[in-house]
Every structure is written in structure tokens, then in C-alpha cells.
Protein backbone atom coordinates (compact mmCIF):
# COMPACT_ATOMS: atom_id res chain seq x y z
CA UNK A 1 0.00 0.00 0.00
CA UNK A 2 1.47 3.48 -1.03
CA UNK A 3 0.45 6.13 1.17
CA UNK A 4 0.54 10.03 -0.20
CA UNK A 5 1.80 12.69 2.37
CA UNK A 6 2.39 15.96 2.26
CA UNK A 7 5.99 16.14 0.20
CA UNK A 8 6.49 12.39 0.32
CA UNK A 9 4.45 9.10 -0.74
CA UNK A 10 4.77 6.19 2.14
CA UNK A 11 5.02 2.55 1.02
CA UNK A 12 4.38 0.12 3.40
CA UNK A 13 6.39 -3.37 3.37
CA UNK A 14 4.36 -6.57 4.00
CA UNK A 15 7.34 -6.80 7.30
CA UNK A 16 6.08 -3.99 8.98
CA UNK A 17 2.60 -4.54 8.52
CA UNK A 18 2.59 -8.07 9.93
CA UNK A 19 5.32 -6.76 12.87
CA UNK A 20 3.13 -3.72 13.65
CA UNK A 21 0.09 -5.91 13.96
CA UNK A 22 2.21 -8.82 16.36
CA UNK A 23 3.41 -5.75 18.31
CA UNK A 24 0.66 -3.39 18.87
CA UNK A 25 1.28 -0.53 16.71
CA UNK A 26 -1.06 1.32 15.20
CA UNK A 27 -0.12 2.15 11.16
CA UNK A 28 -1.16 5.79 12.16
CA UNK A 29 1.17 5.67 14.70
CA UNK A 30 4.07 4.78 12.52
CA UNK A 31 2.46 7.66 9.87
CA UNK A 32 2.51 9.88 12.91
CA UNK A 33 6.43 9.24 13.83
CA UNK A 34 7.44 9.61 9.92
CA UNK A 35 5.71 13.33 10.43
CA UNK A 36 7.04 14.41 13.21
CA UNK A 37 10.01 12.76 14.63
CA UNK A 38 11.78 13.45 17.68
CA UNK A 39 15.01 12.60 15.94
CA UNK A 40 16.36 10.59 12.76
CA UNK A 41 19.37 8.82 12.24
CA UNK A 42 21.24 7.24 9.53
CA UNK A 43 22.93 3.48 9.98
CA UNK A 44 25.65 3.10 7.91
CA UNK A 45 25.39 -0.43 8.56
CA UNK A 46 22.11 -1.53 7.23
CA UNK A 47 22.16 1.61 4.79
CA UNK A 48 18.77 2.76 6.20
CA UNK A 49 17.49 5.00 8.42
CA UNK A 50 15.63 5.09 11.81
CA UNK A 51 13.50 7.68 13.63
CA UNK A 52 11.83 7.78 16.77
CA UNK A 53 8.82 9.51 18.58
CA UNK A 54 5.98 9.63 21.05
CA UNK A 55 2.81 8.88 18.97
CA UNK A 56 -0.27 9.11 21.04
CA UNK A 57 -1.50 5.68 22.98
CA UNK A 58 1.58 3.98 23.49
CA UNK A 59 1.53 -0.06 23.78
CA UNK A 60 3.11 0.66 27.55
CA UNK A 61 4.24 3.31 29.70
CA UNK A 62 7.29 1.08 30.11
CA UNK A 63 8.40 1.85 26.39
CA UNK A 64 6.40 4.52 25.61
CA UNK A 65 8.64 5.31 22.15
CA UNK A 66 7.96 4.06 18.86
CA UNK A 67 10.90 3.29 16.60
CA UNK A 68 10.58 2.64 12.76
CA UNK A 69 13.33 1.52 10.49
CA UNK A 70 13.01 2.85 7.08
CA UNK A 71 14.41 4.10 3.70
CA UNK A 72 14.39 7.24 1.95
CA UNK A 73 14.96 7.90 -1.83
CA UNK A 74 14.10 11.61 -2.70
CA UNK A 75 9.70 11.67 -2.45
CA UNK A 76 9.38 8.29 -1.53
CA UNK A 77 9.56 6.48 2.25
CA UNK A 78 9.65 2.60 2.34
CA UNK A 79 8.72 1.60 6.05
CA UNK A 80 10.72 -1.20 7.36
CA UNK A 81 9.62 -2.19 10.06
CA UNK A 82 8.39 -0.55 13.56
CA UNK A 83 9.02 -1.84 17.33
CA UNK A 84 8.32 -0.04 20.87
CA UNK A 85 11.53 1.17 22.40
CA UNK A 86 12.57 2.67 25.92
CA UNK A 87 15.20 5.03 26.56
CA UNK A 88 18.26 2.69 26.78
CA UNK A 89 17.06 0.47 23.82
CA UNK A 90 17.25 4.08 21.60
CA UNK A 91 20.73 4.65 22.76
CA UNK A 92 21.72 1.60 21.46
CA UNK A 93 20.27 2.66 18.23
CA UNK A 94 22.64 5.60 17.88
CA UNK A 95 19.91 7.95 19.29
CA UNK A 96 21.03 11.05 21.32
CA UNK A 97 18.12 13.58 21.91
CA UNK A 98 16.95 11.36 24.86
């Protein structure tokens, strides 16, 4: 499913929609991330990129941040795949603005 945004179209990979479903995430939560992220990073390993956030109703208060692992080619977002994340697990994700 391609998704149009603003500046940007969204696809969505057959991963992330079965790993958002087994994990309790919302694809408007993921949408709402990819709009407004707290902060974005690039891994040079994996050659993608990841972003965090606070969408609203998280799974738990325990791990209240929603991380999604995706790609970026000019317009055009491929979504990865998404998991709930606390503080510690986004530092070890290369995240700073925690």
C-alpha cells in the first residue's frame, strides 16, 4: 500500500505490517512518527534509516517510544519495520536527543 503525504508518498512493506500488527502498533502511529520525529538517524550499517517519537496511545508506559526503520529515496519512504523502544534500547540505536 502506497500512502501520499504531504511532500512524500509512504510505502508500506508486508514486514512492517505483519510486525506492527504482532506488536501493537497502530499504522497511524508509525504515519505519525514519519511526520514528526523526535530525531532521525542514519545506519551506515544496514544503509537505512531510523526515527523515533511519542505517537499518542503507546503499547506501555514502560516503552512509551515508537521506533521505525526505514528508507528514503528523494519523495518516496519505504517503512521497514516498527518496534516499541525505551530510553536505553534508543541509545543503542545511535539515538542522542533522549
Amino acid at each position: 500500500m502506497v500512502k501520499r503525504s504531504q511532500n512524500f508518498r509512504i510505502n508500506w512493506t508486508r514486514h512492517v505490517r505483519q510486525r506492527a500488527a504482532e506488536r501493537g502498533i497502530e499504522l497511524k502511529q508509525i504515519y505519525e512518527v514519519l511526520l514528526n520525529p523526535i530525531e532521525t538517524v542514519f545506519d551506515r550499517e544496514q544503509v537505512n534509516y531510523k526515527s523515533y517519537g511519542m505517537p499518542s496511545n503507546p503499547l506501555t508506559k514502560e516503552q512509551p517510544y515508537l521506533m521505525i526503520v526505514h528508507s528514503k529515496f528523494n519523495t518516496v519512504i519505504t517503512v521497514i519495520t516498527a518496534m516499541w523502544k525505551d530510553k536505553g534500547g534508543l541509545r543503542q540505536h545511535g539515538f542522542s536527543k533522549i
